[in-house]
Protein backbone atom coordinates (compact mmCIF):
# COMPACT_ATOMS: atom_id res chain seq x y z
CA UNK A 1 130.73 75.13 65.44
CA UNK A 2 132.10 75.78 62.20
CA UNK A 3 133.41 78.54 62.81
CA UNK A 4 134.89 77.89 66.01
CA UNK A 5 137.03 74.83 63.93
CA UNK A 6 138.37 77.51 61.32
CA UNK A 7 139.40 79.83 63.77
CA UNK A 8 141.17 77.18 66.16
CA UNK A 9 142.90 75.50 63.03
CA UNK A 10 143.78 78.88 61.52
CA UNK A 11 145.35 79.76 64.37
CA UNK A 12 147.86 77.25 65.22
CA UNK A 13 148.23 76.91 61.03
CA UNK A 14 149.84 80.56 61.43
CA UNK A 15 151.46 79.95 64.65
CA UNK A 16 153.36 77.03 62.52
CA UNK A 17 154.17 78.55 59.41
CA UNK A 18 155.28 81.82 61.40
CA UNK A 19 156.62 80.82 65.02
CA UNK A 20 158.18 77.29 64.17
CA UNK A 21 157.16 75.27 67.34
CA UNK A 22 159.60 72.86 68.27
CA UNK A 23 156.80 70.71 67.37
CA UNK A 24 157.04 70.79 63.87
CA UNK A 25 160.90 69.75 63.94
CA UNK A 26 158.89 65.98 65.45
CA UNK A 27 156.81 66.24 62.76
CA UNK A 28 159.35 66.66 60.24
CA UNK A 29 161.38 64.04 61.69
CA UNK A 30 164.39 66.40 62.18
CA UNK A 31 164.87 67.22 58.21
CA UNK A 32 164.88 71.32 58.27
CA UNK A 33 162.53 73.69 56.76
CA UNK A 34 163.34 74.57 53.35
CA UNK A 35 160.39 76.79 52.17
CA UNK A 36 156.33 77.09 52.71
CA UNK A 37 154.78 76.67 49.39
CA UNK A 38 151.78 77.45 48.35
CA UNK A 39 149.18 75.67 49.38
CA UNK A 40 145.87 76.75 47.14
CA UNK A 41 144.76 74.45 43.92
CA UNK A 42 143.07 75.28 41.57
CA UNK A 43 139.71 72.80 40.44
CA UNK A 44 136.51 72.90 39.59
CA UNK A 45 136.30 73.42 43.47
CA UNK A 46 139.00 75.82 44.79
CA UNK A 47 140.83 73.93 47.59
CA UNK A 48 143.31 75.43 50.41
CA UNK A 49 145.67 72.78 52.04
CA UNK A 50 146.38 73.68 55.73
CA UNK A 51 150.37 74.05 55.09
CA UNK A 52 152.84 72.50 52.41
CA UNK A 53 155.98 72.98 53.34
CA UNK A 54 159.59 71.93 51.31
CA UNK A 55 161.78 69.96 53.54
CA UNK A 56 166.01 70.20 53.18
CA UNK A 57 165.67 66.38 51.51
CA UNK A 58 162.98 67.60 48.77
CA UNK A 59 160.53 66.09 50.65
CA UNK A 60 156.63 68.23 50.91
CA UNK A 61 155.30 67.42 54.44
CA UNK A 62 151.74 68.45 54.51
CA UNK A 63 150.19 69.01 57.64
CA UNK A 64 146.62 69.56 58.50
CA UNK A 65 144.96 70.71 61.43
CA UNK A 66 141.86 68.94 63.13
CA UNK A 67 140.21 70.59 66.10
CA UNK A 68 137.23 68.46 65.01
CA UNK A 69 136.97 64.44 64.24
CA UNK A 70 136.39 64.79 60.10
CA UNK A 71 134.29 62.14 58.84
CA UNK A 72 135.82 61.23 55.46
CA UNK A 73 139.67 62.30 56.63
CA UNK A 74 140.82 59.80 54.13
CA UNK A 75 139.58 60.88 51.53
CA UNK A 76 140.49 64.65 51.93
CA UNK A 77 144.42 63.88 53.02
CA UNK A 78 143.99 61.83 49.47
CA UNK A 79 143.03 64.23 47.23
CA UNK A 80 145.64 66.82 48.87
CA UNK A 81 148.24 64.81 48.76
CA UNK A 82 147.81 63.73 45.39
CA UNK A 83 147.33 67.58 44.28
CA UNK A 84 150.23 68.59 46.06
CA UNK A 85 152.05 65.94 44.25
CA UNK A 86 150.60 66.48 40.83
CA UNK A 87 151.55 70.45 41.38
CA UNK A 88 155.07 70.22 42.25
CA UNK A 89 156.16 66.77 41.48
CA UNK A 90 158.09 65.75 44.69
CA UNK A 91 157.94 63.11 47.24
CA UNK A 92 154.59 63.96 49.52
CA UNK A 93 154.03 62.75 53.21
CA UNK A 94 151.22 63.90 55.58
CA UNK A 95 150.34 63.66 59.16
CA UNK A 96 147.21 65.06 60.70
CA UNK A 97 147.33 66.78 64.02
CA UNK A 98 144.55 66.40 65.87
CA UNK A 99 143.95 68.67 68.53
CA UNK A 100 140.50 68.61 69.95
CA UNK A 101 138.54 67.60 72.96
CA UNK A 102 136.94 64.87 71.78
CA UNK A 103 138.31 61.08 71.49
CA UNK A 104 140.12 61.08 68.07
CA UNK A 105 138.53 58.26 66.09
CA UNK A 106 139.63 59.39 62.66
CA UNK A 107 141.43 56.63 60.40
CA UNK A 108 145.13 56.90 58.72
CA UNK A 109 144.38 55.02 55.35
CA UNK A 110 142.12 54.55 52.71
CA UNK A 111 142.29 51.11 49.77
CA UNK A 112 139.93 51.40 46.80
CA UNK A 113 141.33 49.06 45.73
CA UNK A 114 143.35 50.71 42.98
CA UNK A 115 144.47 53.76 45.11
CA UNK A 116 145.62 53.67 48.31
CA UNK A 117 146.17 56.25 50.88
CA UNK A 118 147.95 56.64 54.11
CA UNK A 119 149.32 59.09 56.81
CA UNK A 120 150.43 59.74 60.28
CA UNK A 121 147.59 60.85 62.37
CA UNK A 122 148.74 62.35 65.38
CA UNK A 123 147.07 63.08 68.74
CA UNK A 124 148.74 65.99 70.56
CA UNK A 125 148.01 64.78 73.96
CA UNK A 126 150.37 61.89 72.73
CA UNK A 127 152.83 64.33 74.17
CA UNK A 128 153.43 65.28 77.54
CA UNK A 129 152.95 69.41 78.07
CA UNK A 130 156.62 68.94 80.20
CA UNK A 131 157.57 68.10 76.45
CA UNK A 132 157.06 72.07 75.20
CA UNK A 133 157.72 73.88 77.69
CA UNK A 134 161.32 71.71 78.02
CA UNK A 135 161.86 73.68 74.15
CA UNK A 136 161.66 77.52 75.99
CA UNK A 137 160.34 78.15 72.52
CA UNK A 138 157.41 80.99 72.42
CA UNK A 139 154.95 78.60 70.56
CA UNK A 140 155.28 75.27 71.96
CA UNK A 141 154.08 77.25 75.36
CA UNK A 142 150.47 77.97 73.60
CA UNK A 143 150.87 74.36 72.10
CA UNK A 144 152.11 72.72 75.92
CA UNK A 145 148.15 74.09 77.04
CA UNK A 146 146.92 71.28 74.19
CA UNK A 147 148.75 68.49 75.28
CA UNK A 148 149.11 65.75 77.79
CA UNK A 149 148.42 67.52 81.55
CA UNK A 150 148.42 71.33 79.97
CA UNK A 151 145.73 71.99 81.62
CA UNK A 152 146.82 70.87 84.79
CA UNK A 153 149.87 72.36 84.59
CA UNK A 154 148.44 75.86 83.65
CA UNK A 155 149.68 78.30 86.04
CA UNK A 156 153.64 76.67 84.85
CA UNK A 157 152.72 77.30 81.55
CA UNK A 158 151.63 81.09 82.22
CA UNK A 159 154.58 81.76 84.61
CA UNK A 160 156.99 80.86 81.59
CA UNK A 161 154.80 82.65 78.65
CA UNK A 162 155.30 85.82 80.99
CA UNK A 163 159.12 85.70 81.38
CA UNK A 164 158.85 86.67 77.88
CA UNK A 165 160.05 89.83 76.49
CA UNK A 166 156.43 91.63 75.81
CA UNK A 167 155.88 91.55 72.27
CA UNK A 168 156.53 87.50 72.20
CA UNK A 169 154.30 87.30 75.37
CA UNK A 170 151.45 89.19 74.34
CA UNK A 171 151.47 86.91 71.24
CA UNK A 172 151.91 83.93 73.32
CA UNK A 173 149.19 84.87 75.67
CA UNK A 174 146.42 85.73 72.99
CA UNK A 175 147.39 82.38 70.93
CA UNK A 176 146.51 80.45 74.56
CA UNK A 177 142.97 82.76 74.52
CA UNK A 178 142.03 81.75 71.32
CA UNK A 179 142.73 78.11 72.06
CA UNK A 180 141.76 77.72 75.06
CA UNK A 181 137.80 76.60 74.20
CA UNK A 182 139.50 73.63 72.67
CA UNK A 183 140.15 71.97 76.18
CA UNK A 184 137.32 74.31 78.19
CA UNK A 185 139.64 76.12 80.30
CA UNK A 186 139.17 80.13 78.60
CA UNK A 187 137.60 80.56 82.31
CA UNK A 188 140.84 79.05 84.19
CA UNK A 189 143.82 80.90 81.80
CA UNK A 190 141.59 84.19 83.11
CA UNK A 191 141.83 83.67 86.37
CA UNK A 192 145.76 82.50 85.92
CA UNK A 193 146.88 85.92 84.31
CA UNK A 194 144.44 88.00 86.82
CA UNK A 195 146.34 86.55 89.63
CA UNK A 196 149.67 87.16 88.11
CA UNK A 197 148.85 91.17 87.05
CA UNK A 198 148.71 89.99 83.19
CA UNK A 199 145.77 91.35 80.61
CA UNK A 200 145.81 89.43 77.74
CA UNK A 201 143.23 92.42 76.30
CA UNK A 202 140.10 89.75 76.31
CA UNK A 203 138.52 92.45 77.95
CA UNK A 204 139.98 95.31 75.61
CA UNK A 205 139.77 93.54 72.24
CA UNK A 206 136.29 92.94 71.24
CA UNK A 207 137.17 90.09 68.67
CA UNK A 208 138.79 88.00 71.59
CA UNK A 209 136.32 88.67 73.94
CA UNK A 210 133.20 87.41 71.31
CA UNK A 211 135.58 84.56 71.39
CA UNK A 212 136.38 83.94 74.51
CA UNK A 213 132.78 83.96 75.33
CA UNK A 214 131.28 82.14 72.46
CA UNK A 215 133.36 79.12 73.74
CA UNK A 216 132.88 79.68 77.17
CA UNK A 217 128.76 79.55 75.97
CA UNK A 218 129.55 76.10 73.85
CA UNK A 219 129.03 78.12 70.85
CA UNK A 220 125.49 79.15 71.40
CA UNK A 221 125.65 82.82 70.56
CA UNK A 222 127.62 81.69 67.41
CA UNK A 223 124.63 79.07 66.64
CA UNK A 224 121.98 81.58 66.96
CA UNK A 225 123.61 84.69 65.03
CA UNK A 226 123.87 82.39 61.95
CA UNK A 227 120.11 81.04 62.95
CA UNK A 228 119.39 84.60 62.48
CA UNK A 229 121.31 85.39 59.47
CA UNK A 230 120.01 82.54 57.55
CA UNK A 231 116.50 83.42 55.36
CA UNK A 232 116.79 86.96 56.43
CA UNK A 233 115.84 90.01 53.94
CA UNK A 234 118.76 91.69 52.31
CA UNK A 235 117.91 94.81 54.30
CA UNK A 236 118.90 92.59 57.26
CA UNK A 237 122.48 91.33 55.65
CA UNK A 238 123.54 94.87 55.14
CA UNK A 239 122.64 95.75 58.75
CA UNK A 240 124.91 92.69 59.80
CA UNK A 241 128.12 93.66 57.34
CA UNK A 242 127.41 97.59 58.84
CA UNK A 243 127.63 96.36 62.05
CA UNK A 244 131.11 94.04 60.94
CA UNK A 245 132.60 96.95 59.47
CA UNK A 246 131.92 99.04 62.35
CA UNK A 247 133.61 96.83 64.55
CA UNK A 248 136.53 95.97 62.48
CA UNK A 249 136.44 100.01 61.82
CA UNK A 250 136.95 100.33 65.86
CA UNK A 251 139.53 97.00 66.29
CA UNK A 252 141.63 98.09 63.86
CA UNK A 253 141.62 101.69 65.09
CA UNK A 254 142.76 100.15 68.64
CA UNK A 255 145.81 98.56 67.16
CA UNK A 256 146.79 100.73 64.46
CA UNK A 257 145.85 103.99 65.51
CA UNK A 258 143.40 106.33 63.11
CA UNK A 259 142.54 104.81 59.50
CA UNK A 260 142.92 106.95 56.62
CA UNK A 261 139.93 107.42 53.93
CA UNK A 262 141.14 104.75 51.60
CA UNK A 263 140.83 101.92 54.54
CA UNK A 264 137.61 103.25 55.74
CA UNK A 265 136.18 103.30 52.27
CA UNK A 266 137.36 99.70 51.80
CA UNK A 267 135.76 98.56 55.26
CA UNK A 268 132.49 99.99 54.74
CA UNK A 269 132.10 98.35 51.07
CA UNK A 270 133.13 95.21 52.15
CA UNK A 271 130.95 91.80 52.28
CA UNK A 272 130.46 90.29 55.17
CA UNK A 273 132.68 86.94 54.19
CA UNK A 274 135.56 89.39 53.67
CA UNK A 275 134.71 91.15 56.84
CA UNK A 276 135.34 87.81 58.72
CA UNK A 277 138.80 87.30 56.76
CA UNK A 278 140.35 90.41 57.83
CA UNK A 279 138.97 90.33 61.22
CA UNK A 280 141.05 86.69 61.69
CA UNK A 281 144.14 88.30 59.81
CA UNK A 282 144.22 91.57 62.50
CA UNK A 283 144.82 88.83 65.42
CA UNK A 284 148.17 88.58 63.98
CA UNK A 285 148.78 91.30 61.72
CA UNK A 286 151.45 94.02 62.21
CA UNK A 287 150.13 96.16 59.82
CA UNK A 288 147.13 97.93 58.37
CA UNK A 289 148.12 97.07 55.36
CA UNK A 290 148.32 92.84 56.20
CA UNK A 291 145.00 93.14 56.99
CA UNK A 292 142.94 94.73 54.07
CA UNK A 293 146.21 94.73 51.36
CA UNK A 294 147.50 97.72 50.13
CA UNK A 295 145.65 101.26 49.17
């Protein structure tokens, strides 16, 4: 489950900080983009915010991704916000998008008593999917599938993402595969690009497929390949990270075309954490060298 969260957050974090939904322009309240900064602090426990970005009134909006209800919200949008504050000594306000299935029953504010904490914590079903696709912008048609009615209004959103000129589309249509698990409906956006004569390479790309699948399956084959990772031999973890390498090894192969020595050898040395890394980066990588840096 885990898992699942990173990958659906990750996602629409990069679909954000590279696509610009219309989206964000709401959550910025109309002030333009200035710059992304970067997001990582340094502690005793290394920390990654979701996205800081500079706004054109010197403003840091920081916005984090939920595809899962967190527990002690509060207290995390705290301690970001006052790190992002600490680190470049501007004006910091946060929302929280929430984007799962689930009821979100997360709260906006914390009081100690001597610090106090708040943000906007928004559901995207607040909006209407009529909302996105009204923008014509490439993202807000993966984001339209999230909101109010996207579901119902599936085949619309499909018909517009392929009007697209390919390269946007194909991106357009894998971003809806990956996110579809979040409102069950990986089984109906198949069936809507079948019918229309559109692959979105589930079937081609063996990363999207395992995906596709495991949230089809509720996560089940996820929960039992960690089940059988955990208390296993090291004997056992290098079979596993062989068997990651070898797949990357073929995925990348697919979309780049033959690897030279230097990649291989970097692949095949790999752990398996950093195996999992690069295999998220390739989904939207244009390069080799984006995925596993340079030789």
């Amino acid at each position: 489950e885990m898992k699942k969260r990173v990958y659906y957050d990750s996602v629409v974090k990069d679909m954000f900080q590279r696509d610009r939904p219309g989206l964000l322009n709401i959550l910025a309240a109309g002030r333009k983009v200035r710059a992304f900064l970067n997001a990582e602090f340094s502690v005793v426990e290394k920390r990654v915010a979701d996205l800081l970005i500079l706004l054109d009134d010197d403003t840091i909006l920081h916005l984090d991704f939920q595809s899962t209800n967190h527990q002690f919200m509060e207290y995390r949008e705290g301690i970001y916000g006052l790190m992002a504050a600490e680190k470049y000594r501007k004006k910091v306000e946060q929302v929280v998008l929430y984007m799962g299935h689930a009821p979100m029953n997360m709260t906006n504010h914390l009081n100690t008593g001597g610090i106090q904490v708040s943000y906007r914590l928004m559901d995207i079903r607040e909006l209407d999917a009529e909302q996105f696709l009204a923008t014509g912008r490439p993202p807000d048609m993966a984001l339209a599938m999230l909101a109010s009615n996207g579901v119902a209004k599936l085949r619309k959103i499909v018909k517009a993402a392929i009007r697209l000129p390919e390269a946007k589309r194909n991106r357009v249509l894998t971003q809806m595969a990956l996110l579809a698990g979040l409102r069950g409906a990986a089984e109906s956006l198949k069936m809507e690009t079948r019918a229309m004569g559109i692959a979105i390479d589930i079937e081609r790309n063996v990363i999207l497929k395992d995906f596709y699948e495991s949230a089809k399956a509720e996560g089940k084959a996820e929960g039992k390949a960690e089940g059988k990772a955990e208390g296993k031999a090291e004997g056992k973890a290098e079979g596993r990270a062989e068997g990651m390498a070898g797949l990357l090894h073929r995925q990348l192969e697919n979309k780049f075309g033959a690897l030279p020595k230097w990649a291989l050898e970097r692949i095949h040395s790999a752990t398996p954490a950093k195996l999992d890394r690069w295999a998220l980066k390739m989904l939207t990588a244009s390069s080799l060298q984006d995925v596993i840096g340079k030789r």
